[in-house]
C-alpha atoms as a PDB file:
ATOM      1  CA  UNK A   1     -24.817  17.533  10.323  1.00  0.00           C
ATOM      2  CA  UNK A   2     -25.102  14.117   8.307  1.00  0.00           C
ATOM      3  CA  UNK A   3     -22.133  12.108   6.738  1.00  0.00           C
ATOM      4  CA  UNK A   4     -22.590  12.940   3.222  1.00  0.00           C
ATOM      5  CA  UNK A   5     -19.909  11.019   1.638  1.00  0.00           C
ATOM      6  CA  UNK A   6     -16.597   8.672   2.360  1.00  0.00           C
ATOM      7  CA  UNK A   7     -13.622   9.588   0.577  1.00  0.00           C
ATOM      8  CA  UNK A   8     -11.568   6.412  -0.481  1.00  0.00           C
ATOM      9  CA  UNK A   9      -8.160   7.187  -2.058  1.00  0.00           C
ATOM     10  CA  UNK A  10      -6.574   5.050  -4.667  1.00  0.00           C
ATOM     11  CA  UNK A  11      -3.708   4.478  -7.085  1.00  0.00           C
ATOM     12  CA  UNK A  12      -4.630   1.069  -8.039  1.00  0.00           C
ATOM     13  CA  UNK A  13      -8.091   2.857  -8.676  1.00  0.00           C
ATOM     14  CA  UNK A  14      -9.187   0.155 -11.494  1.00  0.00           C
ATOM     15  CA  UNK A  15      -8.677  -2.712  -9.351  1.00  0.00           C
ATOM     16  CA  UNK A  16     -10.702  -0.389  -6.251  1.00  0.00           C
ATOM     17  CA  UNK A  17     -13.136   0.006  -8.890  1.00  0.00           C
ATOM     18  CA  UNK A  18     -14.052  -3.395 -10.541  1.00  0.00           C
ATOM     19  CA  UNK A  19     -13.914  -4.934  -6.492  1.00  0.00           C
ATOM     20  CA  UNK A  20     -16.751  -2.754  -5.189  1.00  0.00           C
ATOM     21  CA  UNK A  21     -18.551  -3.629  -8.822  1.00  0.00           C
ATOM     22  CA  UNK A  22     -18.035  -7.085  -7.966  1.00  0.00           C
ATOM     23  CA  UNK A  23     -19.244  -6.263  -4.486  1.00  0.00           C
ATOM     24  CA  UNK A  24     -22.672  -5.397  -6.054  1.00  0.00           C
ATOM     25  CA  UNK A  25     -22.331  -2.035  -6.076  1.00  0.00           C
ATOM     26  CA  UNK A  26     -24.060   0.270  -8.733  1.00  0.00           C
ATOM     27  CA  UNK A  27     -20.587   2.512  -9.323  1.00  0.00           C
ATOM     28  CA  UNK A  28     -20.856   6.509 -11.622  1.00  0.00           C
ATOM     29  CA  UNK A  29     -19.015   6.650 -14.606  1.00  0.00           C
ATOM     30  CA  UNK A  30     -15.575   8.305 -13.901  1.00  0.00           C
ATOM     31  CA  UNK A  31     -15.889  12.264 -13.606  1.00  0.00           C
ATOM     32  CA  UNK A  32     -12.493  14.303 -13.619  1.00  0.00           C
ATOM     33  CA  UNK A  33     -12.363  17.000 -10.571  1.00  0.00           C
ATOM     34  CA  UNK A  34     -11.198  20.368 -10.746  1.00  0.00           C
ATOM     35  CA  UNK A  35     -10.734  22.366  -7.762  1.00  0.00           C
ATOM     36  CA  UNK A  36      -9.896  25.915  -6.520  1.00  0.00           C
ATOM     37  CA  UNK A  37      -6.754  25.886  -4.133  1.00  0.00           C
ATOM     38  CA  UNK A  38      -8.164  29.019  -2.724  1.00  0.00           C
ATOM     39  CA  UNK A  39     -11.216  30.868  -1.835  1.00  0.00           C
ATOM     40  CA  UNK A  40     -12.724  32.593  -4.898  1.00  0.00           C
ATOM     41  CA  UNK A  41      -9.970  31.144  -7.064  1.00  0.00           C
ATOM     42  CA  UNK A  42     -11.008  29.751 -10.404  1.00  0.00           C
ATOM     43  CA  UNK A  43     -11.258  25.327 -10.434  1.00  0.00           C
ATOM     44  CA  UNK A  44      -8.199  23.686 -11.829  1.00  0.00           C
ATOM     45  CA  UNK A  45      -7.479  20.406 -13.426  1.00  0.00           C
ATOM     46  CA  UNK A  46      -6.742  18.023 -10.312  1.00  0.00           C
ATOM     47  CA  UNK A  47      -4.825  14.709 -10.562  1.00  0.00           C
ATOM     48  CA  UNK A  48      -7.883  12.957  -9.418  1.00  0.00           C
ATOM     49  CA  UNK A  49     -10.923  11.602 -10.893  1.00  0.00           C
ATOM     50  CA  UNK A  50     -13.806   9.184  -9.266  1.00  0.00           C
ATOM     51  CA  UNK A  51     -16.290   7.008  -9.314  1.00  0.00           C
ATOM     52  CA  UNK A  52     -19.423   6.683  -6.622  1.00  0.00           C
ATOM     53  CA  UNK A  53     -21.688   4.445  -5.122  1.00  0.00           C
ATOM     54  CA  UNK A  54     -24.676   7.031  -4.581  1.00  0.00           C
ATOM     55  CA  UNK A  55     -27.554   6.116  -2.099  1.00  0.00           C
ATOM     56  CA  UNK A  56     -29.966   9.125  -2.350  1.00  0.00           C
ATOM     57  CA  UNK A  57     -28.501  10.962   0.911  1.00  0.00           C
ATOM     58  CA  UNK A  58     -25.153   9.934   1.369  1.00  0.00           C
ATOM     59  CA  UNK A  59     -22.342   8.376  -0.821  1.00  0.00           C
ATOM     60  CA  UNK A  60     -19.004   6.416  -1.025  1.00  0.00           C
ATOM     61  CA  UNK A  61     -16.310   8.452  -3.280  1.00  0.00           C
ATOM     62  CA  UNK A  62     -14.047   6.339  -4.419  1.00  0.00           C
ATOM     63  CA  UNK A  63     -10.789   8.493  -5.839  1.00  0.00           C
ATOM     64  CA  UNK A  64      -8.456   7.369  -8.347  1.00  0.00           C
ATOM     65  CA  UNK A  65      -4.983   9.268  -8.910  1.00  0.00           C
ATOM     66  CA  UNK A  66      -5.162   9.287 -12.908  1.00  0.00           C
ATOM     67  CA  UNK A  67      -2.727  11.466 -13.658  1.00  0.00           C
ATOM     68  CA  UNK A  68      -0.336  11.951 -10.727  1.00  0.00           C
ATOM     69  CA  UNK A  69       1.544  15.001 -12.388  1.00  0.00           C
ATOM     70  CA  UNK A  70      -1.883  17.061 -12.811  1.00  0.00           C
ATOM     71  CA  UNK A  71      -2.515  19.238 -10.395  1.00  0.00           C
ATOM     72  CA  UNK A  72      -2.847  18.915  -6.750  1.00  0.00           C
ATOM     73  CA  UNK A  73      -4.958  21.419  -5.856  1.00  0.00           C
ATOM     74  CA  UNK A  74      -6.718  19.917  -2.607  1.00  0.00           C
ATOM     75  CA  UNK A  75      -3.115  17.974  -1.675  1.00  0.00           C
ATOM     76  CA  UNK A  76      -4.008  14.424  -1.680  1.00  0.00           C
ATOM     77  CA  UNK A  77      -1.052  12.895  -2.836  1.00  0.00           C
ATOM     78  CA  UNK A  78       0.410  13.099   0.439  1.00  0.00           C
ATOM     79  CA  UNK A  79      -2.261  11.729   1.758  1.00  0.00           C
ATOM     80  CA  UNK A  80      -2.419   8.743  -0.969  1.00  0.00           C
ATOM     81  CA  UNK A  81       1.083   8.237  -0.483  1.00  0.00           C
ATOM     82  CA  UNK A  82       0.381   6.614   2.588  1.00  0.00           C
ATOM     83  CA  UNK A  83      -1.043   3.790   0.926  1.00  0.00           C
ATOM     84  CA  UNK A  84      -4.417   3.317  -0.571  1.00  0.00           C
ATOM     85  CA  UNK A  85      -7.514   3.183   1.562  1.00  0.00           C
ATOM     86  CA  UNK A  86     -10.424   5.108   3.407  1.00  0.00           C
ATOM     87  CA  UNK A  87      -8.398   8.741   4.156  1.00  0.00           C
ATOM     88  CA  UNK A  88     -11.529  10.834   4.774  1.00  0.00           C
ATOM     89  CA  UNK A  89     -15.113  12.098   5.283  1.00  0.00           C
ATOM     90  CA  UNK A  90     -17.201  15.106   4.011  1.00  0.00           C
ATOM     91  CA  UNK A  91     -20.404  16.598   6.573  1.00  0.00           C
ATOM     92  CA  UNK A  92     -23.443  18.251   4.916  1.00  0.00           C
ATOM     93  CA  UNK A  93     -26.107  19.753   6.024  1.00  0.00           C
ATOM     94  CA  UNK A  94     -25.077  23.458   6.599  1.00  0.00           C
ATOM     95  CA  UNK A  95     -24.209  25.925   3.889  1.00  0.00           C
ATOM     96  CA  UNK A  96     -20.680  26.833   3.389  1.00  0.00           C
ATOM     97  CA  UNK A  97     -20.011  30.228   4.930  1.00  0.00           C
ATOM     98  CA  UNK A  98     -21.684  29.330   8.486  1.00  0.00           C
ATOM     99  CA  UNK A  99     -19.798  26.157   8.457  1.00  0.00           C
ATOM    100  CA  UNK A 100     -16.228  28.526   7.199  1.00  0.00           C
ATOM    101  CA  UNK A 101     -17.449  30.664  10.471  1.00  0.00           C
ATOM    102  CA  UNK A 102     -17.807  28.008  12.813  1.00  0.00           C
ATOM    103  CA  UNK A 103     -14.765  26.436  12.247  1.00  0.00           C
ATOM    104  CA  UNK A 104     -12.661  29.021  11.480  1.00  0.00           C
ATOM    105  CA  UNK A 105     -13.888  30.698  15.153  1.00  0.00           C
ATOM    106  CA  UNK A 106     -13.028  27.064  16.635  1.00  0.00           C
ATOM    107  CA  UNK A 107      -9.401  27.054  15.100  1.00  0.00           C
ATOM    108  CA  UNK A 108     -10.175  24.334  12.948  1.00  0.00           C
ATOM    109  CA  UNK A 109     -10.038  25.815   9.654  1.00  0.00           C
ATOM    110  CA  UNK A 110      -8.503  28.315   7.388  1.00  0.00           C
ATOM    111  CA  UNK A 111      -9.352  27.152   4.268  1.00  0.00           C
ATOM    112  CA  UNK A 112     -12.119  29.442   3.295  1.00  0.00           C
ATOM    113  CA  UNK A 113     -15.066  28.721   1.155  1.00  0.00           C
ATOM    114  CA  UNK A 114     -13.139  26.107  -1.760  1.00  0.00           C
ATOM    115  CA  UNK A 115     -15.214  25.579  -4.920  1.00  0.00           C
ATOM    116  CA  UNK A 116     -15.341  22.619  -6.655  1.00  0.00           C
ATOM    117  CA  UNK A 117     -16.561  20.666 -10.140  1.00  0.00           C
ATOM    118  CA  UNK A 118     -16.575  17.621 -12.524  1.00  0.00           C
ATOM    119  CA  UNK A 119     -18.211  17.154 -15.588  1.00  0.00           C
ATOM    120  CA  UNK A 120     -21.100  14.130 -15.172  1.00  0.00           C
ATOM    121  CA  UNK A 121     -23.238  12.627 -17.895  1.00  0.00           C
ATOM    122  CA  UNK A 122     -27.170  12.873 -17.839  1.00  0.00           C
ATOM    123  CA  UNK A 123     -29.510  11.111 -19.915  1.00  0.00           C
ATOM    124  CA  UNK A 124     -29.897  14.345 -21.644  1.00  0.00           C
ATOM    125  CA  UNK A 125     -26.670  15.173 -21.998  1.00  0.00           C
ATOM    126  CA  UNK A 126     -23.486  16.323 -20.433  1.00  0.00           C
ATOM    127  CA  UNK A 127     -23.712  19.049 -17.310  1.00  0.00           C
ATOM    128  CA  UNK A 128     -21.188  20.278 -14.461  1.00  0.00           C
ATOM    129  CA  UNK A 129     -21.667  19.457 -10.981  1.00  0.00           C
ATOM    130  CA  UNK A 130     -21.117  22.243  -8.847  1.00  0.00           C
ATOM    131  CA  UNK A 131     -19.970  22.230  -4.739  1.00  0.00           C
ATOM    132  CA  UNK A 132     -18.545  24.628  -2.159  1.00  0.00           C
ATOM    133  CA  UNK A 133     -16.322  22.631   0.724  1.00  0.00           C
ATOM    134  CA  UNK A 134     -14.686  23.875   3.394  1.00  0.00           C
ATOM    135  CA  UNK A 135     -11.316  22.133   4.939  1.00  0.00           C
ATOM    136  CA  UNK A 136     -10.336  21.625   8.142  1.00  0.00           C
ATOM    137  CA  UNK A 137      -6.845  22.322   8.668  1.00  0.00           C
ATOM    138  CA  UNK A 138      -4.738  19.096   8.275  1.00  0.00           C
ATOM    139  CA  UNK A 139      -2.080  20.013  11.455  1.00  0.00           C
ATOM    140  CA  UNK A 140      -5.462  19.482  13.547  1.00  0.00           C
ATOM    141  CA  UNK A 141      -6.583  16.513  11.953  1.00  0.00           C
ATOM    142  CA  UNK A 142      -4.105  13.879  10.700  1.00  0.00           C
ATOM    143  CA  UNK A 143      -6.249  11.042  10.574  1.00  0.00           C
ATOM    144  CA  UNK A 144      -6.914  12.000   6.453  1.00  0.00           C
ATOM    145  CA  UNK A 145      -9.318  14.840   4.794  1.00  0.00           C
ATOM    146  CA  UNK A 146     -11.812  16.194   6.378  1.00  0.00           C
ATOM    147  CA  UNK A 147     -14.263  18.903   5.104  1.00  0.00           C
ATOM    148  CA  UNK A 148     -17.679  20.303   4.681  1.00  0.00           C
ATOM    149  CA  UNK A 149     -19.696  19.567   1.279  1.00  0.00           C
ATOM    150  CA  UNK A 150     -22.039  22.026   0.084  1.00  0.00           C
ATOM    151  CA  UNK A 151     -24.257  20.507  -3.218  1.00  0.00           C
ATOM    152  CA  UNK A 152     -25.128  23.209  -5.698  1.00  0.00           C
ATOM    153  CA  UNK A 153     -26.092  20.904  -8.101  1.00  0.00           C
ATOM    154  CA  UNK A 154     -27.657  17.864  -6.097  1.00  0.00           C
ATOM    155  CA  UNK A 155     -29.930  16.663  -8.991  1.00  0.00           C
ATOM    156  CA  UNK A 156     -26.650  16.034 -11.052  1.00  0.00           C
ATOM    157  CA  UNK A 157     -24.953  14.109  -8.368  1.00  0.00           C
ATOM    158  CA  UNK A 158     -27.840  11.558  -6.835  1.00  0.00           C
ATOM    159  CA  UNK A 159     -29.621  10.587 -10.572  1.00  0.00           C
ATOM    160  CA  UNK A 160     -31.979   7.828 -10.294  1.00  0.00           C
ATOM    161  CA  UNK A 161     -30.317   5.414 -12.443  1.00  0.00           C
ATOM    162  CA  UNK A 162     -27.416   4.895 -10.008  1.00  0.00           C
ATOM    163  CA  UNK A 163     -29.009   4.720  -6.610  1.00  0.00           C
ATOM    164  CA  UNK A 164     -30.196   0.812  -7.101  1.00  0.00           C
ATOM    165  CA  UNK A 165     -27.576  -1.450  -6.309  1.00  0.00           C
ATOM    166  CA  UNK A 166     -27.722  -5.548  -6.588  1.00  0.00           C
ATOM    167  CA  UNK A 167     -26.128  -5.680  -3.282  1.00  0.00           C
ATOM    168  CA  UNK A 168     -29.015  -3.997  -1.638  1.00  0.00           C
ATOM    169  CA  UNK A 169     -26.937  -1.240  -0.239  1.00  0.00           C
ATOM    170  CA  UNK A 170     -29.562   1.928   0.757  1.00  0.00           C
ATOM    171  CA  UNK A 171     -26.960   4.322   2.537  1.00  0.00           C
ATOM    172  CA  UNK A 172     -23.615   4.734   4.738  1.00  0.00           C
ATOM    173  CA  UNK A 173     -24.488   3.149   8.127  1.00  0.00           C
ATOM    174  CA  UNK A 174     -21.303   3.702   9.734  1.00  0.00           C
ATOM    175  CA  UNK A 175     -17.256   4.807   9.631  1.00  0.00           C
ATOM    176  CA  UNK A 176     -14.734   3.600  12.201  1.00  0.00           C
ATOM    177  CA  UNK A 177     -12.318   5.785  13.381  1.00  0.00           C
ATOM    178  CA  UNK A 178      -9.229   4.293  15.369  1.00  0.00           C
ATOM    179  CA  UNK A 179      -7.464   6.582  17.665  1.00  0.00           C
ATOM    180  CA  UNK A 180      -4.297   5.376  20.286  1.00  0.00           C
ATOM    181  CA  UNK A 181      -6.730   5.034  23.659  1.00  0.00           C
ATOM    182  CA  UNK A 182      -4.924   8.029  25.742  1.00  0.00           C
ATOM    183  CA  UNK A 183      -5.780  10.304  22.933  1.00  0.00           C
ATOM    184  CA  UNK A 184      -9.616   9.114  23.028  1.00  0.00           C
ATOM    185  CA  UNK A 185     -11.012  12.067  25.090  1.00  0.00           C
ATOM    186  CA  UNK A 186      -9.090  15.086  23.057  1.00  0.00           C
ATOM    187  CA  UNK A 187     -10.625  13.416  19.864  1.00  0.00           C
ATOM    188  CA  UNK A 188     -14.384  13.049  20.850  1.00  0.00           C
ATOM    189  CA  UNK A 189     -13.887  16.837  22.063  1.00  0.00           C
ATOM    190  CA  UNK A 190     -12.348  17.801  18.901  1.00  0.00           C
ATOM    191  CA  UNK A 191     -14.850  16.045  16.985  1.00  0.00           C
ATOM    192  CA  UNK A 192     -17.758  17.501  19.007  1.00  0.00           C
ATOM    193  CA  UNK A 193     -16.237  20.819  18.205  1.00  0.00           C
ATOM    194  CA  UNK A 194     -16.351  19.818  14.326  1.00  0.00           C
ATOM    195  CA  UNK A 195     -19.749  18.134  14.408  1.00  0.00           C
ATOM    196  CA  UNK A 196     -21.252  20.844  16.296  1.00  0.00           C
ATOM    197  CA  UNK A 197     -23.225  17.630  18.776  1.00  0.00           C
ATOM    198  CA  UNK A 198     -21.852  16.269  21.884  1.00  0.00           C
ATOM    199  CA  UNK A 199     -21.299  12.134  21.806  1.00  0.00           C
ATOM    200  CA  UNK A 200     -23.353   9.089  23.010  1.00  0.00           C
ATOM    201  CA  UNK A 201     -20.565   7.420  24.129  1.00  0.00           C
ATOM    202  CA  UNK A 202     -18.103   7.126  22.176  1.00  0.00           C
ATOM    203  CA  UNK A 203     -20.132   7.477  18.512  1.00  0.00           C
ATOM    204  CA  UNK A 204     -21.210  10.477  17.001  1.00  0.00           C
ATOM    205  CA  UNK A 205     -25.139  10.120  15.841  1.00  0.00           C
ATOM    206  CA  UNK A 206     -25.652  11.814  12.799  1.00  0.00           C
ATOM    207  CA  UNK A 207     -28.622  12.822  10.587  1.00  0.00           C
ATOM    208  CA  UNK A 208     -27.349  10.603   8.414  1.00  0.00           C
ATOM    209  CA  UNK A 209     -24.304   7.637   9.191  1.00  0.00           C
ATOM    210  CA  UNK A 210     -22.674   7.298  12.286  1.00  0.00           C
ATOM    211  CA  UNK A 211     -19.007   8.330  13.245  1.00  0.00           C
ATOM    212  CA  UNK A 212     -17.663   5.630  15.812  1.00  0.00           C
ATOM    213  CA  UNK A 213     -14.482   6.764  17.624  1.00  0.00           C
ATOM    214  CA  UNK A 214     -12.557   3.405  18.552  1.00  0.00           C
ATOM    215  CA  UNK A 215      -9.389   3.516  20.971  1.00  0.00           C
ATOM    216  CA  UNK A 216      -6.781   1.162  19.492  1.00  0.00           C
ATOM    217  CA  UNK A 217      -7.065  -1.332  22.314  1.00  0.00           C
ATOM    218  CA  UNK A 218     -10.609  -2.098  21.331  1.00  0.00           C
ATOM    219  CA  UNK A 219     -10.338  -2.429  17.809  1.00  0.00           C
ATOM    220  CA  UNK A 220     -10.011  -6.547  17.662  1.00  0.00           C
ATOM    221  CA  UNK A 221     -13.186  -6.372  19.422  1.00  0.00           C
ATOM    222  CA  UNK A 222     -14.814  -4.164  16.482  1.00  0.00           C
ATOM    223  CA  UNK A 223     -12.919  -5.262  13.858  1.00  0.00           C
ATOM    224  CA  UNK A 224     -11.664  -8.962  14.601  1.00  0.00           C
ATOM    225  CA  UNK A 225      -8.345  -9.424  12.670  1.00  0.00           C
ATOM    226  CA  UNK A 226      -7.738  -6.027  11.864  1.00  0.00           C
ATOM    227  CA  UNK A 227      -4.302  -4.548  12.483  1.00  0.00           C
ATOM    228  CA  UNK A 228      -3.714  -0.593  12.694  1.00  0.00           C
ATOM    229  CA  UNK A 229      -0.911   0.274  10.089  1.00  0.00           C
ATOM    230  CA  UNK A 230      -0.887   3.728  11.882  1.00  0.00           C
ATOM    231  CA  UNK A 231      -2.658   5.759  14.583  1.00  0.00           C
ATOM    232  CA  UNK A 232      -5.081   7.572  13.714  1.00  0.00           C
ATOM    233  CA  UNK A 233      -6.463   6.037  11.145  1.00  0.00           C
ATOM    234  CA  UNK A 234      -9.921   5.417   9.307  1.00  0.00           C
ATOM    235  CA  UNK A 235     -10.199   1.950   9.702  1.00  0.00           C
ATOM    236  CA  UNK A 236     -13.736   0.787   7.631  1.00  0.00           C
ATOM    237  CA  UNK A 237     -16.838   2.278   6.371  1.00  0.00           C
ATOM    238  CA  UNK A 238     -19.884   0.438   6.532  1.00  0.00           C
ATOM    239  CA  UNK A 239     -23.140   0.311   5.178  1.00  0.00           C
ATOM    240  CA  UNK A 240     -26.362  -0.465   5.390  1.00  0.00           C
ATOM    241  CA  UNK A 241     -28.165  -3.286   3.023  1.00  0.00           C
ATOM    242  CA  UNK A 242     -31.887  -4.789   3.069  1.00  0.00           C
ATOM    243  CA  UNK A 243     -30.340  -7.861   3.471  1.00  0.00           C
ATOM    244  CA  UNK A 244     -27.386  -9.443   4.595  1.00  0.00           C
ATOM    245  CA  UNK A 245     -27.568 -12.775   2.877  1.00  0.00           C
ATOM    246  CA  UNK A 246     -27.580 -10.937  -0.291  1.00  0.00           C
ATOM    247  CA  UNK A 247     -24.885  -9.034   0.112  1.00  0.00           C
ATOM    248  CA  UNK A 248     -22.860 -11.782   1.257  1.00  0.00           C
ATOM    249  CA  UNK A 249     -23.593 -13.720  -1.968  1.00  0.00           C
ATOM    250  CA  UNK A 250     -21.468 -10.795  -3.979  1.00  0.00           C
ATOM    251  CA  UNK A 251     -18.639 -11.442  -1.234  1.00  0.00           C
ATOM    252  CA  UNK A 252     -18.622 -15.196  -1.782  1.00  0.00           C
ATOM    253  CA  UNK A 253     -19.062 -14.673  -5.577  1.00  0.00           C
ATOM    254  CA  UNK A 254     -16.241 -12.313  -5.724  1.00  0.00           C
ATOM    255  CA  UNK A 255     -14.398 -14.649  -4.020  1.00  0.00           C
ATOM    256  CA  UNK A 256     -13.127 -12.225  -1.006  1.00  0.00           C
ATOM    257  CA  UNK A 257     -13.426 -13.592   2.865  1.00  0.00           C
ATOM    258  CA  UNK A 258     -15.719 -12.195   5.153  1.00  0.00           C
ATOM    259  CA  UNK A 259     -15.596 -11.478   9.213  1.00  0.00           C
ATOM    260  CA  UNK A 260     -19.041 -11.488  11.210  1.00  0.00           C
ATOM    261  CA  UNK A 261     -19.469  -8.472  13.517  1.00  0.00           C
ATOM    262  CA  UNK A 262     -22.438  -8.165  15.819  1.00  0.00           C
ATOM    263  CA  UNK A 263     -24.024  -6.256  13.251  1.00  0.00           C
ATOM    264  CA  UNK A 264     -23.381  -8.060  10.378  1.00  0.00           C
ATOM    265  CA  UNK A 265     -20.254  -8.905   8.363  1.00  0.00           C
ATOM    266  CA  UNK A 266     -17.153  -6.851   6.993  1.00  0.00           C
ATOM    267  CA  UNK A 267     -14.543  -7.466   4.086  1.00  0.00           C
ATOM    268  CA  UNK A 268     -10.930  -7.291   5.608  1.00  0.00           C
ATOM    269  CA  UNK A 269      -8.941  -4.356   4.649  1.00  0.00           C
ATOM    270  CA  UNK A 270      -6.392  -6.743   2.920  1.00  0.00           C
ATOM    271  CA  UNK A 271      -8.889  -7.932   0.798  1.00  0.00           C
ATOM    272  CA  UNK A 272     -10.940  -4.526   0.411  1.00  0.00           C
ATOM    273  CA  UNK A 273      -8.708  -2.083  -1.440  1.00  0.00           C
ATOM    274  CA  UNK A 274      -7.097  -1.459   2.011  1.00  0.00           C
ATOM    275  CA  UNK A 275      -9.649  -0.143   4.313  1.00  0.00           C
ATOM    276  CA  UNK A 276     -12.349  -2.904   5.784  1.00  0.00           C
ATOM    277  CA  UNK A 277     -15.702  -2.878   3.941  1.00  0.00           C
ATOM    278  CA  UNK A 278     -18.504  -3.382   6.486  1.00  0.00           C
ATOM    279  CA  UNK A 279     -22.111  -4.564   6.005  1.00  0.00           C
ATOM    280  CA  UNK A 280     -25.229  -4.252   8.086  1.00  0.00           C
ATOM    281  CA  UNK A 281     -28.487  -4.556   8.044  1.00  0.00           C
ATOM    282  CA  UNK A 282     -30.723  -1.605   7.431  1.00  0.00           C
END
């Protein structure tokens, strides 16, 4: 399977927005989302809408809540109501009713096939973007939303004129996960059931991104300064860039502080929106 996109919730979406513009990033115009809250149901208006940093095979979904008494179709404003910040990843790479199978065979989901779409503007003219998702079931995974992404409509989604950013960002390198250390093993079992591929340590390798499982007690040493406002918890997304030094000229430019990390450097949570902003080299 391959990390296909971060989902970032927001209600100060604008200010979310102009930061990772600032950042360098090459951000979609906004696109409203309807949803279907059930399989085969029809789409309807959602309170959401988003903008997206798109990198050819992957993505970072940033989600505003634009209209919090629209509907709620996929239930994220409980989720948002913990506070803005990273609350979730979508896999690709398998079509929607094996991946409904799987999980539903593991316990994991009982969401069905969910269809999904938002308007987006081509240079020819307006189309809808289609996708099929399914949802793992939230009792089994409270760190955020977490489901499958299915892209009818691919050539709508990735368009040329939004995959160069000034930043030099080519593609999600990385999430961090942070999980209380006693609960480590039951979550890299949990996600191997998910992912469908056993560990390498305590990472899940993916076609494309990484997944890094981090127990609490290690996450100064990942993350130096960070502080867990809960457990679990997405704690940063990173991603990769062709260079560092340019990417760290939109940090000092946008006047936000930066932490190195062995790989590279990150943007503190406080200072990112609320989830840490990581950068590596490619």
């Amino acid at each position: 399977m391959n990390l296909d996109h971060t989902v970032f919730l927001a209600r100060d979406y604008a200010a979310v927005w102009q930061l990772h513009e600032r950042l360098g990033f090459t951000l979609s115009p906004p696109s409203r989302h309807k949803a279907a809250r059930t399989s085969g149901s029809e789409p309807a208006l959602s309170c959401t809408a988003n903008r997206c940093a798109y990198f050819g095979d992957s993505f970072i979904e940033l989600i505003g809540i634009v209209d919090a008494d629209a509907g709620d179709p996929w239930h994220v404003l409980p989720i948002v109501a913990l506070g803005d910040g990273l609350h979730g990843l979508s896999f690709g790479g398998e079509d929607s009713a094996t991946a409904e199978r799987r999980l539903r065979e593991a316990g994991l989901s009982t969401s069905g096939v969910l269809a999904l779409q938002r308007d987006v503007d081509l240079p020819e003219g307006p189309r809808t973007a289609r996708f099929r998702s399914v949802h793992l079931r939230r009792d089994r995974t409270p760190e955020g939303i977490l489901h499958t992404a299915e892209h009818l409509t691919p050539e709508y989604v990735h368009q040329p004129r939004y995959l160069t950013h000034p930043n030099g960002a080519k593609g999600l390198h990385s999430v961090q996960l942070v999980v209380a250390d006693a609960e480590l093993p039951a979550y890299l079992e949990r996600y191997e059931q998910i992912l469908g591929r056993p560990p390498s340590g305590t990472s899940f390798p993916l076609g494309t991104g990484r997944l890094d499982l981090v127990p609490a007690g290690r996450l100064d040493e990942v993350l130096p300064g960070e502080l867990a406002p809960r457990l679990p918890y997405f704690a940063a997304q990173t991603v990769a860039v062709e260079n560092l030094d340019a990417a760290r000229k939109f940090a000092a430019e946008a006047g936000v502080p930066t932490v190195d990390t062995r790989d590279g450097f990150f943007v503190p949570a406080a200072h990112a929106g609320g989830a840490a902003l990581g950068f590596a080299e490619r």
